[in-house]
C-alpha atoms as a PDB file:
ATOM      1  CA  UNK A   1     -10.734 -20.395  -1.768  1.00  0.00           C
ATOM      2  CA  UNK A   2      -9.705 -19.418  -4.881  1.00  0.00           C
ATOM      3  CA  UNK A   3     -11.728 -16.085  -5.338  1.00  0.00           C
ATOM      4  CA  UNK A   4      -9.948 -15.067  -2.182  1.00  0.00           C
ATOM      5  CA  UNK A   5      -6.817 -15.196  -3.772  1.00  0.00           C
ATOM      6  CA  UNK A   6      -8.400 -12.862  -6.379  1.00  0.00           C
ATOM      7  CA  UNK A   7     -10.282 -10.422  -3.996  1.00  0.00           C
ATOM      8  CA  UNK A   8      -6.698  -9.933  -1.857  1.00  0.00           C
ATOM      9  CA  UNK A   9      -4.729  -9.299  -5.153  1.00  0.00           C
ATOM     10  CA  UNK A  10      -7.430  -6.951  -6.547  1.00  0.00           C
ATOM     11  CA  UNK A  11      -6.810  -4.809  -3.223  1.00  0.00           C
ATOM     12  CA  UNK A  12      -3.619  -5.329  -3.460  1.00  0.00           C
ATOM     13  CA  UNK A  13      -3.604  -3.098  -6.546  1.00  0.00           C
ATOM     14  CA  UNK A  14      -5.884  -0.638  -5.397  1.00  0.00           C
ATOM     15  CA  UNK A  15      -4.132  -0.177  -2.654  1.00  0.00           C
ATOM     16  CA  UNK A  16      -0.568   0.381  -4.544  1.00  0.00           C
ATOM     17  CA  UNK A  17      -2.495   2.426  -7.072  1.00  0.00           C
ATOM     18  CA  UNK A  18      -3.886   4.869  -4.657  1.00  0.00           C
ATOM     19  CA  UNK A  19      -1.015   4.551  -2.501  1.00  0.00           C
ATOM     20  CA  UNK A  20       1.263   6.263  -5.551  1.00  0.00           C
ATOM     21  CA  UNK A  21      -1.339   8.347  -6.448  1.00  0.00           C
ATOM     22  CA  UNK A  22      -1.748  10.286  -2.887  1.00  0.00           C
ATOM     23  CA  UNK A  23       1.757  10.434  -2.738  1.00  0.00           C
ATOM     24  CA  UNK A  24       2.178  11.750  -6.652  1.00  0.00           C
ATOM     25  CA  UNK A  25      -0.865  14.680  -5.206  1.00  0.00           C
ATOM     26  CA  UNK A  26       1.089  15.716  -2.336  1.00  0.00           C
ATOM     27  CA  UNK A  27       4.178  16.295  -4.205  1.00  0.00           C
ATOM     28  CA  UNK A  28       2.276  18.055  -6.972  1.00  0.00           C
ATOM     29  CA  UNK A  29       0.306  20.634  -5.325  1.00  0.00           C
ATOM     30  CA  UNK A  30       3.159  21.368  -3.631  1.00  0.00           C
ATOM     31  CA  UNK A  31       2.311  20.309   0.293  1.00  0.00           C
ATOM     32  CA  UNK A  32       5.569  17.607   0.331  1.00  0.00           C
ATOM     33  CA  UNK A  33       8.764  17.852  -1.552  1.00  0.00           C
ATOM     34  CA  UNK A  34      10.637  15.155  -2.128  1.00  0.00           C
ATOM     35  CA  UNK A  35      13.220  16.184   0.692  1.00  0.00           C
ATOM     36  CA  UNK A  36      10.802  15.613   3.357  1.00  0.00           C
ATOM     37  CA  UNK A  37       9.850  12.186   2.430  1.00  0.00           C
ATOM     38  CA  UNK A  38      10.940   9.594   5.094  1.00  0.00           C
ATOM     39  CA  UNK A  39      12.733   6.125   4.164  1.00  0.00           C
ATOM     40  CA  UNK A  40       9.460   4.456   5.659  1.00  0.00           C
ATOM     41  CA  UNK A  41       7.139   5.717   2.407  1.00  0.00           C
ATOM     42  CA  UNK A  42       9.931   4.772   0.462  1.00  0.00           C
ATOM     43  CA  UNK A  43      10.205   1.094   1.753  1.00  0.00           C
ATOM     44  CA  UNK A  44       6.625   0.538   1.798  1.00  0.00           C
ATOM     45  CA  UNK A  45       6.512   2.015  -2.038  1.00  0.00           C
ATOM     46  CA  UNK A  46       8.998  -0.865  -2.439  1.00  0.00           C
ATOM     47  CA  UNK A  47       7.150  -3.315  -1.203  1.00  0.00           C
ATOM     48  CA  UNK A  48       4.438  -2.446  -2.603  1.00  0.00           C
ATOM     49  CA  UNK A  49       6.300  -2.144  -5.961  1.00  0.00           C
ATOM     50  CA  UNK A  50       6.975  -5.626  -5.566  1.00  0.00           C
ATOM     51  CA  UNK A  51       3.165  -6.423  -3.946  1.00  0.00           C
ATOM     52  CA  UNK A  52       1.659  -5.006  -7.276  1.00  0.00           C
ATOM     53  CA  UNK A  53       3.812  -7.412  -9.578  1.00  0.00           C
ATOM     54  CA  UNK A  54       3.110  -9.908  -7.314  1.00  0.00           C
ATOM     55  CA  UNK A  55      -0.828  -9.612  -7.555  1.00  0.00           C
ATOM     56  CA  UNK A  56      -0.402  -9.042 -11.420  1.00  0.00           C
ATOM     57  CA  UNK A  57       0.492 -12.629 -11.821  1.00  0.00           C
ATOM     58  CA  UNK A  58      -1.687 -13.690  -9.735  1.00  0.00           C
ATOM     59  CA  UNK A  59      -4.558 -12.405 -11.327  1.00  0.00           C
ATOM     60  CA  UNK A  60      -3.131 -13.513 -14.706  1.00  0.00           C
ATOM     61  CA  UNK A  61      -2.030 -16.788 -13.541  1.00  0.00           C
ATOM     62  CA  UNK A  62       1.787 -16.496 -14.087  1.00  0.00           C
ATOM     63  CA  UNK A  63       2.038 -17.801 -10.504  1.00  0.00           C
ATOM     64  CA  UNK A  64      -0.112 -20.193  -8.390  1.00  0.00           C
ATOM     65  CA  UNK A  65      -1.402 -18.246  -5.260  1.00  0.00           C
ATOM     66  CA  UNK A  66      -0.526 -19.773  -2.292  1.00  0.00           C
ATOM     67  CA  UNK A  67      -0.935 -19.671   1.557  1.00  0.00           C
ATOM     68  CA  UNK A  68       1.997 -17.486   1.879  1.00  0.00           C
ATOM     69  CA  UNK A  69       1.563 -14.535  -1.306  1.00  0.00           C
ATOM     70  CA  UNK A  70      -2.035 -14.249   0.707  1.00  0.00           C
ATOM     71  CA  UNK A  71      -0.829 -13.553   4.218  1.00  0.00           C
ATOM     72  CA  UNK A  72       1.877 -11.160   2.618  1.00  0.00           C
ATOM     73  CA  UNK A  73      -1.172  -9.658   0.455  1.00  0.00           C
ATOM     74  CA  UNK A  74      -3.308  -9.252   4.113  1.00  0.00           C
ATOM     75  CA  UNK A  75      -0.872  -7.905   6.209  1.00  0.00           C
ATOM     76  CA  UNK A  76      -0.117  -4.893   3.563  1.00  0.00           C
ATOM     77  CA  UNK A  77      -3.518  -4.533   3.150  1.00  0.00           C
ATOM     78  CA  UNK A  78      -3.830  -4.256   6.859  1.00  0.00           C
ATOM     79  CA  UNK A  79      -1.057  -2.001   7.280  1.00  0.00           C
ATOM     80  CA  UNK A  80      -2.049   0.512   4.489  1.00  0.00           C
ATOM     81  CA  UNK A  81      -5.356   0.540   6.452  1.00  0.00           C
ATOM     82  CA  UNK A  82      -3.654   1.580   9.060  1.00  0.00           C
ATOM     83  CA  UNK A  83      -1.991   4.111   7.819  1.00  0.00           C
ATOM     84  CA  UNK A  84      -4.948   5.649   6.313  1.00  0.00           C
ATOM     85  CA  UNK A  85      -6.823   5.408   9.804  1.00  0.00           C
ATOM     86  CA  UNK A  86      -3.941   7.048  11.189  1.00  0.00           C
ATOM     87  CA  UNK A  87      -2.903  10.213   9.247  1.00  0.00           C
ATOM     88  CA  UNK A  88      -6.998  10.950   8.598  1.00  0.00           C
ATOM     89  CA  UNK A  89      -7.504  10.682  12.431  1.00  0.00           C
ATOM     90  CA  UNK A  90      -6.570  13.382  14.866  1.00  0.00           C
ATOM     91  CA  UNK A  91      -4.271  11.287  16.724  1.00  0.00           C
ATOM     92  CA  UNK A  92      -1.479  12.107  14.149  1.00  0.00           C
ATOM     93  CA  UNK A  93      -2.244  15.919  14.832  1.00  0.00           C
ATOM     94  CA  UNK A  94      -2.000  15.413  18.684  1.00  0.00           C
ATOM     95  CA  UNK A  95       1.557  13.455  17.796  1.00  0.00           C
ATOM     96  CA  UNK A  96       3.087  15.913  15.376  1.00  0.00           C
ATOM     97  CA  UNK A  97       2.098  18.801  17.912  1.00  0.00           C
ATOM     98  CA  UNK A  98       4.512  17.927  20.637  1.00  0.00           C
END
């Protein structure tokens, strides 16, 4: 049980990590400006914000992990997932074009 605990916080990172880091490429190169980004991004870079400290003391045992820190840790694992799936698919083109 307890690498679990370890395995979800480790992709907890990655995923806040590459989450900033997609977003930081878009608004480099130039294809978003900050204007045009929605208050969803900006809650889930909150949340994951607080999802990255979270895991952080996990990892370095600051915190015991409990039941709770790894549903939180699986569902916005899940939901980046998602999100991924869904803006790499073609369904998002076949939304955006109506």
């Amino acid at each position: 049980m307890r690498n679990s605990y370890k395995i979800t916080s480790w992709l907890s990172i990655i995923m806040s990590v590459g989450f900033f880091l997609l977003l930081l490429k878009e608004l480099i190169f130039g294809e978003l400006s900050i204007s045009e980004i929605a208050i969803l991004p900006i809650i889930l870079g909150i949340i994951l914000i607080i999802d990255f400290f979270i895991s952080l003391w996990v990892l370095k045992q600051k915190i015991k992990p409990n039941i709770f820190i790894q549903i939180f840790q699986t569902v916005i694992i899940i939901y980046c997932l998602y999100l991924i799936y869904y803006y790499n698919s073609n369904m998002s083109v076949k939304v955006d074009q109506f």
